[in-house]
Structures are given as structure tokens and as C-alpha cells.
Protein backbone atom coordinates (compact mmCIF):
# COMPACT_ATOMS: atom_id res chain seq x y z
CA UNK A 1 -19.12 -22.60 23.80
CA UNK A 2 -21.07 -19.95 25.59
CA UNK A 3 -23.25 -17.31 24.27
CA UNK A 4 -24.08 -13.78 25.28
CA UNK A 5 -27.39 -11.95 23.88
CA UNK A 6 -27.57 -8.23 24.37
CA UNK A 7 -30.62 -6.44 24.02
CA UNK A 8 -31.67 -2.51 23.55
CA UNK A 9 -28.57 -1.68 21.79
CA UNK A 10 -29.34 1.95 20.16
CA UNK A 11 -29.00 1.89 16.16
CA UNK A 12 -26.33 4.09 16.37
CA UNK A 13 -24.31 1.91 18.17
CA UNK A 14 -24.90 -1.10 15.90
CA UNK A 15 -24.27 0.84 12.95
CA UNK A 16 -20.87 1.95 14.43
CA UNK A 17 -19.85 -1.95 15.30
CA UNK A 18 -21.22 -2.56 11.58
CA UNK A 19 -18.58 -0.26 10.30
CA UNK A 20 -15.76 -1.09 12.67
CA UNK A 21 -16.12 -4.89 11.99
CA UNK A 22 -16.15 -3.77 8.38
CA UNK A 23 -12.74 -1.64 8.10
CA UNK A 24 -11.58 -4.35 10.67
CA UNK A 25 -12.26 -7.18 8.04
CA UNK A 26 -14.22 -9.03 10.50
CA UNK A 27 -17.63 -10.64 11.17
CA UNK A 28 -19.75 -8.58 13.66
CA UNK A 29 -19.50 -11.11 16.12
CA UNK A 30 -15.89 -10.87 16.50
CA UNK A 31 -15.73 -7.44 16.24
CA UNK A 32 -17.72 -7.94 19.27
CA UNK A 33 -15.43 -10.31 20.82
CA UNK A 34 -12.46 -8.43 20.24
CA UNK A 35 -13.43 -5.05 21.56
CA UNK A 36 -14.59 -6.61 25.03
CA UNK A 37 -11.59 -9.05 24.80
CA UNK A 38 -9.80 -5.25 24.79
CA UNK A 39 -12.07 -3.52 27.33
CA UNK A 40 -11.65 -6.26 30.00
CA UNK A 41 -9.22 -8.22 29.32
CA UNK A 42 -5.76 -8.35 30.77
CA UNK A 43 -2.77 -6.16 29.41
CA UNK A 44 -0.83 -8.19 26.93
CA UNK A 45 2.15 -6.89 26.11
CA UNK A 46 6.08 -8.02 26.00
CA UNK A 47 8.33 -5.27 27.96
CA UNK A 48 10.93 -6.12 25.54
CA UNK A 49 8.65 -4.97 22.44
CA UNK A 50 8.00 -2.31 24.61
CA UNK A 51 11.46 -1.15 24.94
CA UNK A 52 12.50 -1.63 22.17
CA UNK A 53 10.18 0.86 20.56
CA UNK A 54 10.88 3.51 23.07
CA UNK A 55 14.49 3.03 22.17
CA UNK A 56 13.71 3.33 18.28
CA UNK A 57 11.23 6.40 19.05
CA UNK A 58 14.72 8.14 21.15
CA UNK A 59 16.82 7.32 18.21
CA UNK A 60 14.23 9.34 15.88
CA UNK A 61 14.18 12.09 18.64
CA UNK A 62 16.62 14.96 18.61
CA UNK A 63 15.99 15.87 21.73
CA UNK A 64 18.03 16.19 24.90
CA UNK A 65 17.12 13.30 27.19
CA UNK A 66 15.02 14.74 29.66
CA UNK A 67 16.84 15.46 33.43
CA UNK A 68 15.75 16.80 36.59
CA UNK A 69 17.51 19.64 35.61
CA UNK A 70 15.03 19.93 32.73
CA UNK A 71 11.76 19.42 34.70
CA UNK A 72 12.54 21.44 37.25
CA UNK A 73 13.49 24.38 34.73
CA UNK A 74 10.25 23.54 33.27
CA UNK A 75 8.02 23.57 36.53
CA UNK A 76 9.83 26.88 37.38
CA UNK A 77 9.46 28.84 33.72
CA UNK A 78 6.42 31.36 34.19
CA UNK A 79 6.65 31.63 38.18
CA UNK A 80 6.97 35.14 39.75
């Protein structure tokens, strides 16, 4: 398997991917691993799951769904 050395990373920094691998439960390296995987790699998701938690946040909601009625009232409140 390939392997990736990076050099002149500030203290800061390392101390920060120290702590996030730590709360994370992880070994530095894949705390490393999993924040690029994140930064670069594609956009996983299932539309479904997606959906469905829109659905479940609109249930919670007691809001009007929003029209173009609504925006438009919106746009206009505060205009001369």
C-alpha cells in the first residue's frame, strides 16, 4: 500500500489532529486518512436517507411549508 510523508506541519496543527484522532477514537494515521478521505473524496450519500430526514425534520416543524407566496412576501417586507 502506498505511503504519503508530509513535512513542516506547524505544532499547532499536529496537536489539533492529536486531539481529533483522540475524541475520534482513532490512531493518528487514520484520523489522517479520514479527514482527506472527507476533503477530497466524492459525496457519499443515499437520497433516500436524505429524504427521509428532511421528511422527519418537516414532521418536527410547525411551520407552514414555505410557498412563493411566502418568499415573495419575504423579499418584499422592509421595501419602500
Amino acid at each position: 500500500m502506498p505511503s504519503l510523508s508530509i513535512k513542516g506541519i506547524p505544532e499547532d496543527l499536529l496537536d489539533e489532529l492529536r486531539r481529533s484522532a483522540e475524541r475520534h477514537r482513532r490512531s493518528l494515521n487514520s484520523e489522517v486518512l479520514h479527514l482527506l478521505e472527507c476533503a477530497v473524496g466524492p459525496a457519499r450519500f443515499d437520497p433516500e436517507v436524505v429524504l427521509a430526514r428532511i421528511h422527519r425534520l418537516q414532521e418536527r416543524t410547525e411551520l407552514p411549508p414555505l410557498t412563493e407566496e411566502i418568499l415573495d412576501r419575504a423579499i418584499d417586507t422592509g421595501r419602500p
